[in-house]
C-alpha atoms as a PDB file:
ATOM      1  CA  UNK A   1     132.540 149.621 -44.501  1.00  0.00           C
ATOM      2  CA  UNK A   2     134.692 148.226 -47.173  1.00  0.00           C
ATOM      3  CA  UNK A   3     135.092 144.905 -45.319  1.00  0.00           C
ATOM      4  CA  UNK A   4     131.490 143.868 -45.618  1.00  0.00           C
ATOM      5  CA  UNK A   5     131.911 144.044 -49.291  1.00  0.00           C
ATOM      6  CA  UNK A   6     132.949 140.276 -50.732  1.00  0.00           C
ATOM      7  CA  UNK A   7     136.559 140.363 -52.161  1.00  0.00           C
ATOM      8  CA  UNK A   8     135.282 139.759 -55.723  1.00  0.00           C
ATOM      9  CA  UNK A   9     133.340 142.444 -55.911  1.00  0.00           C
ATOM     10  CA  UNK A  10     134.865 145.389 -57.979  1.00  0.00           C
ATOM     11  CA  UNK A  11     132.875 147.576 -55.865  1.00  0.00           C
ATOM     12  CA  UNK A  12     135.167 147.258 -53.002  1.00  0.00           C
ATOM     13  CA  UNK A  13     138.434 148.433 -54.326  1.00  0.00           C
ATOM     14  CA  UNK A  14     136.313 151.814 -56.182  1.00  0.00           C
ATOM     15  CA  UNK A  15     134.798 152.406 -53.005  1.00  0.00           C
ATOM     16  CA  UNK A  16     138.270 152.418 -51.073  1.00  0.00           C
ATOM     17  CA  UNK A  17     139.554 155.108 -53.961  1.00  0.00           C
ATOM     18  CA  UNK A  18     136.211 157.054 -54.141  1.00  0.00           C
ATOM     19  CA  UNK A  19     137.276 157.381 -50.198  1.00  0.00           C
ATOM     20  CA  UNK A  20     140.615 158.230 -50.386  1.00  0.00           C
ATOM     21  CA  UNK A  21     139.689 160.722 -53.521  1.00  0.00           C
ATOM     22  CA  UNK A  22     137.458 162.475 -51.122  1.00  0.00           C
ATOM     23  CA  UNK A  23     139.576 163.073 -47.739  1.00  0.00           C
ATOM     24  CA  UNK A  24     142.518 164.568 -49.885  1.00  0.00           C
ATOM     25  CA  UNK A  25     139.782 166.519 -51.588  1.00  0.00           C
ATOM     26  CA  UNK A  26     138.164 167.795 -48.594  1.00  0.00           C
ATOM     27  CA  UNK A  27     142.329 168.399 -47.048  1.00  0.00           C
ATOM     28  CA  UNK A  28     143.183 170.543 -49.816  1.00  0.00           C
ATOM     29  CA  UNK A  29     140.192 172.567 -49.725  1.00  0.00           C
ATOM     30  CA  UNK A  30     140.767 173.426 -46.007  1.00  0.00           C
ATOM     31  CA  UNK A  31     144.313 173.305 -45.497  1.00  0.00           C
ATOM     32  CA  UNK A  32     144.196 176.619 -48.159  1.00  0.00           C
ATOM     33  CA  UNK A  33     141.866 178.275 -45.681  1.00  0.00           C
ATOM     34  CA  UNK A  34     144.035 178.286 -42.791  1.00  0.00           C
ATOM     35  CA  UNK A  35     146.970 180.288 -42.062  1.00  0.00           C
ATOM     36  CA  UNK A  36     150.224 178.907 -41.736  1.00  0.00           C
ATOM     37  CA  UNK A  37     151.801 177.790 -38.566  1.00  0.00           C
ATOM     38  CA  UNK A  38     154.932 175.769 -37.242  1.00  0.00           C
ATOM     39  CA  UNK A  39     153.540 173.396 -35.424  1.00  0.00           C
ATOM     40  CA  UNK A  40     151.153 170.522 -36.010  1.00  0.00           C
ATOM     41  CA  UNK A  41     147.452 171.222 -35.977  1.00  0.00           C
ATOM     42  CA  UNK A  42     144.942 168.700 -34.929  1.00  0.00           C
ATOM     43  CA  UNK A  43     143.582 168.666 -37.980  1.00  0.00           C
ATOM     44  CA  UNK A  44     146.535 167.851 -39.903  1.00  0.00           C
ATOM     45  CA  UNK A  45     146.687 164.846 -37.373  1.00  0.00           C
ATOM     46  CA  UNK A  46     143.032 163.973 -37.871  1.00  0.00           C
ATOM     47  CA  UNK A  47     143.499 163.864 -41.885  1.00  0.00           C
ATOM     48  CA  UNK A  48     146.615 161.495 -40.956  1.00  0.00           C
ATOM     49  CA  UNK A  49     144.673 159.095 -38.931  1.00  0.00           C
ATOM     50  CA  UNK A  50     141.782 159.441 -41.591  1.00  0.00           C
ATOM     51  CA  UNK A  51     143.996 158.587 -44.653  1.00  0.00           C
ATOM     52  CA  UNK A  52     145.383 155.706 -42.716  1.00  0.00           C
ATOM     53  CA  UNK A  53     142.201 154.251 -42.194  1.00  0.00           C
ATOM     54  CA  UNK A  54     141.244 155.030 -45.748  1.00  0.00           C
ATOM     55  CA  UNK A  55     144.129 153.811 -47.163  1.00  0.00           C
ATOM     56  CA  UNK A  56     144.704 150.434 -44.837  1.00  0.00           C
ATOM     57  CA  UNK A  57     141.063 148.863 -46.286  1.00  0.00           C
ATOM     58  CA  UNK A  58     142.206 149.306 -49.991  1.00  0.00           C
ATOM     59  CA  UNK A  59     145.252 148.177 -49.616  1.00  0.00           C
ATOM     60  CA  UNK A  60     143.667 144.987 -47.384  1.00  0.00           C
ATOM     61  CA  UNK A  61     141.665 144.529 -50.504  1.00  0.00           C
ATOM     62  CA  UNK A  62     144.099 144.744 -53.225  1.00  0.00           C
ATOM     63  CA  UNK A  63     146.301 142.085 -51.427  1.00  0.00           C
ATOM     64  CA  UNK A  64     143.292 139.636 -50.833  1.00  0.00           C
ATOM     65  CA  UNK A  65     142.329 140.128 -54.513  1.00  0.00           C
ATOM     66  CA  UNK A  66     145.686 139.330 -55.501  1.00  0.00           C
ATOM     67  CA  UNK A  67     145.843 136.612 -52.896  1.00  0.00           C
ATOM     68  CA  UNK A  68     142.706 134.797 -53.963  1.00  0.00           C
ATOM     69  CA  UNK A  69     143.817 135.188 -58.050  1.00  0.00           C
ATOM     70  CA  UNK A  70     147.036 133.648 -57.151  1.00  0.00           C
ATOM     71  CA  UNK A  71     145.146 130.459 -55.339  1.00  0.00           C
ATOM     72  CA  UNK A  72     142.820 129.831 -58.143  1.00  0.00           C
ATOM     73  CA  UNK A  73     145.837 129.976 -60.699  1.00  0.00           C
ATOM     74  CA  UNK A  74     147.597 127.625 -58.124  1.00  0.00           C
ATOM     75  CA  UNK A  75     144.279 125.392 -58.150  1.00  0.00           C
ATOM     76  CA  UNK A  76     144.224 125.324 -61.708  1.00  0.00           C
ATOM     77  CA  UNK A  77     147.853 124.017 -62.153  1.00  0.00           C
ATOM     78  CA  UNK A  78     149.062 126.958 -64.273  1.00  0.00           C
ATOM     79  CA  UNK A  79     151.384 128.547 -61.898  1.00  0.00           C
ATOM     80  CA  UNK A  80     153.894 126.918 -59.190  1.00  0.00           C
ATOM     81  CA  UNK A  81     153.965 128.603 -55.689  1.00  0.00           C
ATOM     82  CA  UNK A  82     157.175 130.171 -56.163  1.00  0.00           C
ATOM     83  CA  UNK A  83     155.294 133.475 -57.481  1.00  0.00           C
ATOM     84  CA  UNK A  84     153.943 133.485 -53.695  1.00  0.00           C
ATOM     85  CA  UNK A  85     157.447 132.944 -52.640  1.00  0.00           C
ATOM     86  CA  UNK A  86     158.882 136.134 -54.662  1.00  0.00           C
ATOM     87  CA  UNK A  87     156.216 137.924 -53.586  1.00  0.00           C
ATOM     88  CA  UNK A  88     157.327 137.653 -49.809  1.00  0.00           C
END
């Protein structure tokens, strides 16, 4: 869902948190519940895969934000490339 908001929209990067915020939220809450075993639950596997894909969009963002403020400063002839460079 984050990927149909435009990249210069603030609203992207607080709904990406706001996400995140709420599957730890909703992990805590039930991983007090349950007793303790040695092995891996499904659920603990299902929070994985849902942080990832929490996490992956916000991170996607944060990079195309930085990305597309690095081009315009390129653009406008106040900084060289070689930030891009250091930053790979």
């Amino acid at each position: 869902m984050a990927f149909f908001i435009p990249p210069e929209f603030g609203e992207r990067i607080g709904l990406g948190i706001t996400c995140v915020l709420t599957v730890m939220s909703v992990m805590f809450i039930t991983t007090t519940s349950l007793p303790s075993t040695s092995t891996i639950t499904l659920l603990a596997v299902y929070y994985v895969g849902a942080l990832v894909f929490t996490v992956l969009p916000l991170v996607v963002s944060c990079v195309v934000g930085y990305l597309k403020a690095l081009s315009v400063r390129v653009e406008a002839g106040t900084q060289s490339l070689g930030g891009l460079v250091g930053f790979l």
